[in-house]
Protein backbone atom coordinates (compact mmCIF):
# COMPACT_ATOMS: atom_id res chain seq x y z
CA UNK A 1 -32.37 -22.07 38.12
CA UNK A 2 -33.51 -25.77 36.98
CA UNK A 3 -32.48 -28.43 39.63
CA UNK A 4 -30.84 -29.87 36.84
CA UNK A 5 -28.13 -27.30 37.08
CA UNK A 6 -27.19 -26.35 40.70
CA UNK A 7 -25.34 -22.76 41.30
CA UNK A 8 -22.77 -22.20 43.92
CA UNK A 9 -20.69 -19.03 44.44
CA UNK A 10 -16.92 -18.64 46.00
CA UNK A 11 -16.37 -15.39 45.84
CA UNK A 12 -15.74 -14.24 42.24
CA UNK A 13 -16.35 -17.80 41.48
CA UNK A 14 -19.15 -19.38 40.29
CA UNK A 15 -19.88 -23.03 39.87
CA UNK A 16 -22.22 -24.26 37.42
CA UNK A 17 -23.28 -28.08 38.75
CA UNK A 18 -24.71 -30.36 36.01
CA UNK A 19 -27.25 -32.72 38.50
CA UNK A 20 -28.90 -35.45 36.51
CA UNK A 21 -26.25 -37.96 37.87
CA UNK A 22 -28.52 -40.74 37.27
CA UNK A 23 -28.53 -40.53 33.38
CA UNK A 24 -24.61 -39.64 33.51
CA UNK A 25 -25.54 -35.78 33.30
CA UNK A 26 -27.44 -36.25 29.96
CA UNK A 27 -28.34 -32.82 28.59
CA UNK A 28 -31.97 -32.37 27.69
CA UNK A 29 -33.96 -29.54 26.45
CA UNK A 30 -34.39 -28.17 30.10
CA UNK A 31 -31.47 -28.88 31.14
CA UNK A 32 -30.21 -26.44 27.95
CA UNK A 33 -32.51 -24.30 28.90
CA UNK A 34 -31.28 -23.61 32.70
CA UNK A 35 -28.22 -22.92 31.28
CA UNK A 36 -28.27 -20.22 29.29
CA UNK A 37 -30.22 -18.15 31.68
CA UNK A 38 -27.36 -19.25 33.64
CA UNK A 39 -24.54 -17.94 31.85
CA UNK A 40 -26.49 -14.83 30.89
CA UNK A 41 -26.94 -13.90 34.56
CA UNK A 42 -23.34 -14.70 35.07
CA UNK A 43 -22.10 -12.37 32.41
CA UNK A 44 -24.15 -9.46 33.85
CA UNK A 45 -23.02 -9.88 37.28
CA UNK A 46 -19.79 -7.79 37.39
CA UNK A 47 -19.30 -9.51 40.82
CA UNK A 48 -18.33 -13.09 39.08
CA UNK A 49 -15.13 -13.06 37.13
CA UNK A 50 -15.07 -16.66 36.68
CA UNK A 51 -17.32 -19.39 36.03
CA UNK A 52 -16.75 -23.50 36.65
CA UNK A 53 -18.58 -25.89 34.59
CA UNK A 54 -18.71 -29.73 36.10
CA UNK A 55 -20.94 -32.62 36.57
CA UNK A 56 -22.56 -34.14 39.58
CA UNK A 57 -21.92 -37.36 41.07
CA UNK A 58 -18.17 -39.27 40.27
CA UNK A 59 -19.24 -40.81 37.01
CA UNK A 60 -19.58 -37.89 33.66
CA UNK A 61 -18.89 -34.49 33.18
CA UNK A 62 -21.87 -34.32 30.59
CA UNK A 63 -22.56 -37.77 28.64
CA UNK A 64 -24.04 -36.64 25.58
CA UNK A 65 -27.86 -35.05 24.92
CA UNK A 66 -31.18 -36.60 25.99
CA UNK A 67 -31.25 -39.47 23.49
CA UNK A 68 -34.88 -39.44 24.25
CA UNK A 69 -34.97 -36.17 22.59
CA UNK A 70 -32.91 -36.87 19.72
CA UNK A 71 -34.66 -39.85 18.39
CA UNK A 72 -37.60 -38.18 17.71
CA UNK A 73 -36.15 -35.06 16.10
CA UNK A 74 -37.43 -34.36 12.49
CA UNK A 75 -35.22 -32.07 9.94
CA UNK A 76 -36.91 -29.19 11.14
CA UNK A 77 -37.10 -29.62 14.26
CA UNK A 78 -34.02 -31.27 14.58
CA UNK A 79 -31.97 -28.11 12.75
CA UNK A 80 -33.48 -26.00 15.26
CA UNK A 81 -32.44 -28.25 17.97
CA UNK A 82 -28.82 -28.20 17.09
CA UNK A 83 -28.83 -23.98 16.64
CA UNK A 84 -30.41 -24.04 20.05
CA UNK A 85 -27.69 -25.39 21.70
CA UNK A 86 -25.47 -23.96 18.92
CA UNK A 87 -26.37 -20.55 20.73
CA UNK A 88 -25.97 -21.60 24.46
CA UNK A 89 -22.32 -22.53 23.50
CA UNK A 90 -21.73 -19.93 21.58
CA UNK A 91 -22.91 -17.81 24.69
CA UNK A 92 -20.22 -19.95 27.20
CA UNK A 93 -17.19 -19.38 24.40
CA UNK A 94 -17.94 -15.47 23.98
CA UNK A 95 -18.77 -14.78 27.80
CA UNK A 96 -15.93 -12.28 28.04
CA UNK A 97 -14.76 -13.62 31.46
CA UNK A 98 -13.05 -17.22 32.06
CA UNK A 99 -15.07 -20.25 31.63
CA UNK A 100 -13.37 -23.51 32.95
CA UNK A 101 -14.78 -27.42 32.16
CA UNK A 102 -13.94 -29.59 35.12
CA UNK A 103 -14.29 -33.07 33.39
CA UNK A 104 -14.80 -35.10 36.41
CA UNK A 105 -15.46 -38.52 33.98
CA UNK A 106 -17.47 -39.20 30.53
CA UNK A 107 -17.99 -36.06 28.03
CA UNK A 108 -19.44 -37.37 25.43
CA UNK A 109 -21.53 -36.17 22.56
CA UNK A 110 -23.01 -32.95 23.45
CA UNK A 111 -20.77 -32.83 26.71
CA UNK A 112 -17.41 -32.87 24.71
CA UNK A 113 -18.79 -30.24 22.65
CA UNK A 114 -19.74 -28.11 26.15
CA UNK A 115 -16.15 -29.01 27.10
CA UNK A 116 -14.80 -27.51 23.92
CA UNK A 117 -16.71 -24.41 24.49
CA UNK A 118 -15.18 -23.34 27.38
CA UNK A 119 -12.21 -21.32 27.83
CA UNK A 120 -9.65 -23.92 29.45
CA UNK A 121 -10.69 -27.77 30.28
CA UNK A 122 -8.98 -29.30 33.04
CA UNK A 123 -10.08 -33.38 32.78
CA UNK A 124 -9.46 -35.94 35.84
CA UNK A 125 -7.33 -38.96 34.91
CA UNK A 126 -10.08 -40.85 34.59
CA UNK A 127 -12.19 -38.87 32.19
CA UNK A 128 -13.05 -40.10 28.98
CA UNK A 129 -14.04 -37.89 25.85
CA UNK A 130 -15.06 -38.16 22.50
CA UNK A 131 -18.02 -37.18 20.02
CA UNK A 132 -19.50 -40.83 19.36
CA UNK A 133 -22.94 -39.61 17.51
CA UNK A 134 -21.89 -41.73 14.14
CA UNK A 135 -22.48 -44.81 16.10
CA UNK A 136 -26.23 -43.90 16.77
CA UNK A 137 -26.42 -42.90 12.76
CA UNK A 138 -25.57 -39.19 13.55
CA UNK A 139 -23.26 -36.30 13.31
CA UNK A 140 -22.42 -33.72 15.86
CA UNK A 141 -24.77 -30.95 16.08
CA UNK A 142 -23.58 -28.55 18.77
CA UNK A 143 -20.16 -26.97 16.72
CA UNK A 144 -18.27 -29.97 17.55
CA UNK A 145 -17.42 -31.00 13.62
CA UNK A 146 -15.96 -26.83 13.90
CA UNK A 147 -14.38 -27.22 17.45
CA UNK A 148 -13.06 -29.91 17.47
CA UNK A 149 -10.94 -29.65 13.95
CA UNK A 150 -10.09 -25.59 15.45
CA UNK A 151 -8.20 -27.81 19.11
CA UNK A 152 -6.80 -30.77 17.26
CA UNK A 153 -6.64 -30.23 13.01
CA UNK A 154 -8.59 -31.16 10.69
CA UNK A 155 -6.98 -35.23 10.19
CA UNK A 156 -7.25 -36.17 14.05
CA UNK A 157 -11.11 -34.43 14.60
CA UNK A 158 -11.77 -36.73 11.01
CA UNK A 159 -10.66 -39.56 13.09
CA UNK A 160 -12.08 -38.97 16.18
CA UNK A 161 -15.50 -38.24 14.96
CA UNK A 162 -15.88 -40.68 12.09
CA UNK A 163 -14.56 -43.48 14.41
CA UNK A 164 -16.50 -42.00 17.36
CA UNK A 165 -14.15 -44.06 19.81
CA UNK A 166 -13.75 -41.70 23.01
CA UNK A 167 -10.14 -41.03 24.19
CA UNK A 168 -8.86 -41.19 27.55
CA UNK A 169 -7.45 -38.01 29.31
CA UNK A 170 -3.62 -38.04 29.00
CA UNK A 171 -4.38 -38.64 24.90
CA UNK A 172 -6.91 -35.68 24.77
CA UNK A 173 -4.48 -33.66 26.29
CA UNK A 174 -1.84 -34.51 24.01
CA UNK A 175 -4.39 -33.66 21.26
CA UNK A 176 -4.47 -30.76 22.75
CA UNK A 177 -8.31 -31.50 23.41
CA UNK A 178 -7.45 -30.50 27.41
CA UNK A 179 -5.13 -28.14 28.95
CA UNK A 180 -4.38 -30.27 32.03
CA UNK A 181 -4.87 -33.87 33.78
CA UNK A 182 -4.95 -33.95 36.93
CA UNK A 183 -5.97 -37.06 39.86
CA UNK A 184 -9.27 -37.19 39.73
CA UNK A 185 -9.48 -36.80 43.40
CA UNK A 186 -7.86 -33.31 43.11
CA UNK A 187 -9.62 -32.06 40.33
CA UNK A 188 -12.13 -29.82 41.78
CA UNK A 189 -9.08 -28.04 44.25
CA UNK A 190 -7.62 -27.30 41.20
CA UNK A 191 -10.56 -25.87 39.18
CA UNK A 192 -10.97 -23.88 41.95
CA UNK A 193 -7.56 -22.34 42.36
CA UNK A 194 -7.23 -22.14 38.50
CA UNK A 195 -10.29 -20.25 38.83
CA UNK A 196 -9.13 -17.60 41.54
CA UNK A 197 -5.69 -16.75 40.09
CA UNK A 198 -7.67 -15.96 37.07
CA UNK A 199 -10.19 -13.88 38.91
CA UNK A 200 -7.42 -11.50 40.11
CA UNK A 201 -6.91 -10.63 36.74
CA UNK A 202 -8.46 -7.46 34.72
CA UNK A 203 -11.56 -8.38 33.66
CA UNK A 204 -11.61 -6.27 30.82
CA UNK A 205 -8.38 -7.09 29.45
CA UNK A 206 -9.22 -10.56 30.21
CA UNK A 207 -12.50 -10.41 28.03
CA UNK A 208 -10.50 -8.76 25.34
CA UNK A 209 -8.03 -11.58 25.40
CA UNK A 210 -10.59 -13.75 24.81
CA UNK A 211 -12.57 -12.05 22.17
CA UNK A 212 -8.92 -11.30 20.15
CA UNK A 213 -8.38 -15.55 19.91
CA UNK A 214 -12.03 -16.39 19.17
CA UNK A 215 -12.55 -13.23 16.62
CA UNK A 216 -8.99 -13.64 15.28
CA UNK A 217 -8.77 -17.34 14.55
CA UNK A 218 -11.50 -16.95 11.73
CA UNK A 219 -9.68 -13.84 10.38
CA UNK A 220 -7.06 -13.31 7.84
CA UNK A 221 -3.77 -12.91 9.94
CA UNK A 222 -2.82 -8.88 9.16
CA UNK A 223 -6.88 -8.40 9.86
CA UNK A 224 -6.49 -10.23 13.24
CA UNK A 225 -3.48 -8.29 14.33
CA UNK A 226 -5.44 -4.86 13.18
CA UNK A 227 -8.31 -6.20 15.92
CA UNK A 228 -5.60 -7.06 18.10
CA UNK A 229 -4.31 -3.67 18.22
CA UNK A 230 -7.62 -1.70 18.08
CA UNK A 231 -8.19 -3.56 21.39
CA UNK A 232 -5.23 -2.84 22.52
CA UNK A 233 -5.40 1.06 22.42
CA UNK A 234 -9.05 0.49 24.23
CA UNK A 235 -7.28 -1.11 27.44
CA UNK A 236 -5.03 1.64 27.22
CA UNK A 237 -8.26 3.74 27.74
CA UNK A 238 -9.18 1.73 31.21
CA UNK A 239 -8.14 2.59 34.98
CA UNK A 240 -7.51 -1.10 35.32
CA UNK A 241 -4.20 -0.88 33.17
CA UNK A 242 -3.10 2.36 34.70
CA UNK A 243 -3.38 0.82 38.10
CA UNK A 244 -1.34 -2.36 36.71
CA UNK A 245 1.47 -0.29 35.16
CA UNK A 246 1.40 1.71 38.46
CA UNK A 247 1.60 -1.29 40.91
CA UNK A 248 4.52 -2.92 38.87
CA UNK A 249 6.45 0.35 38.86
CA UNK A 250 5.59 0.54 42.93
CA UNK A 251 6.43 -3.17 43.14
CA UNK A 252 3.33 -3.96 44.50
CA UNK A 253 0.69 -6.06 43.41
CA UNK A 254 -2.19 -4.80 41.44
CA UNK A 255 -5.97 -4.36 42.67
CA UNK A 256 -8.36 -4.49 39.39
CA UNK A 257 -11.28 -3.54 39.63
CA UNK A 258 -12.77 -3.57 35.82
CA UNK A 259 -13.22 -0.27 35.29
């Protein structure tokens, strides 16, 4: 682990730290790096069910990439650059267990596309979030022209990313760009207690929940249902669904254990 991303565990919980808090959280090529080793760890350990991505210090979330980096990026290298992190996010968005963004202030750039890879986003009131790379002569690189039309629609991601004017927290979450605001003060309590109501849950339901919305969104609609169903008869298959049929019938509450 880089000490640009700090680890933390609470019980089923892990938190993922962004620490650079002195360039706002700015994601460079290590920085990248750390975390996909992260999340790859994370997925193989059966003992986290949930993982919490947030930034360090009171000021961003994630403020964008390493401009550093960027402005020397050639077309090959830069194309390479943007699959790179194309790949980490693709890793957070397919994890198969619960990943939640804890916007604590600015994700911008790279760090609204981050936000948008996660499962669920829950942004402090004072958070601000946008993808502003057309004012530095760029586009975004890291899915956030795709995610960001697949949360809000095609005319209001045009909008957003041509103008590349960040929007405060209540509008992204009537966007639909956030689940939740909540006082910035409170935000972390929350994550957290988001996190462990979700971490009672089946895990393998829960990554089949997930896979069925990513996988089915970029299917046609009776193919989607056909996957939906296909994973359906699989949970039927698990110990974790007889146990949560049996605990409702006993009126008790259920104790999954992913199996």
């Amino acid at each position: 682990m880089s000490d640009n991303l700090l680890l933390e565990r609470d019980g089923a919980v892990a938190i993922l730290t962004f620490n650079r808090p002195a360039v706002l959280n700015a994601m460079n090529a290590l920085t990248l790096d750390a975390l996909r080793h992260a999340i790859l760890d994370l997925q193989r350990d059966e003992s986290v069910r949930v993982v919490i991505l947030t930034g360090g210090g009171d000021k961003a979330f994630v403020a964008g990439a390493d401009i550093n980096e960027l402005a020397v990026q050639t077309p090959t290298s830069g194309r390479g650059h943007a699959l790179a992190g194309q790949h980490v996010f693709d890793l957070i968005e397919n994890m198969g267990k619960p990943v939640i963004a804890a916007i604590n202030g600015y994700a911008l750039g790279g760090g609204c596309e981050l936000a948008m890879a996660c499962t669920l986003r829950l942004a402090a009131d004072t958070a601000k979030i946008g993808l502003p790379e057309i004012t530095l002569g760029m586009l975004p690189g890291y899915a956030g022209t795709q995610r960001l039309s697949r949360l809000v629609g095609k005319g209001k991601a045009m909008e957003l990313i041509l103008t590349g004017v960040p929007v405060g927290a209540e509008e992204a979450a009537r966007i639909g760009l956030v689940n939740r605001v909540v006082p910035a003060a409170d935000l972390m309590t929350l994550a957290r207690a988001l996190a462990a109501q979700l971490a009672k849950n089946a895990p393998i339901a829960t990554a089949y929940i997930i896979s069925a919305i990513n996988k089915g969104l970029e299917m046609p609609f009776a193919e989607a249902c056909v996957y939906e169903a296909t994973l359906f008869g699989l949970v039927a298959s698990t110990e974790d669904m007889r146990e949560g049929t049996r605990a409702f019938l006993e009126k008790r509450k259920a104790r999954f254990t992913g199996r």
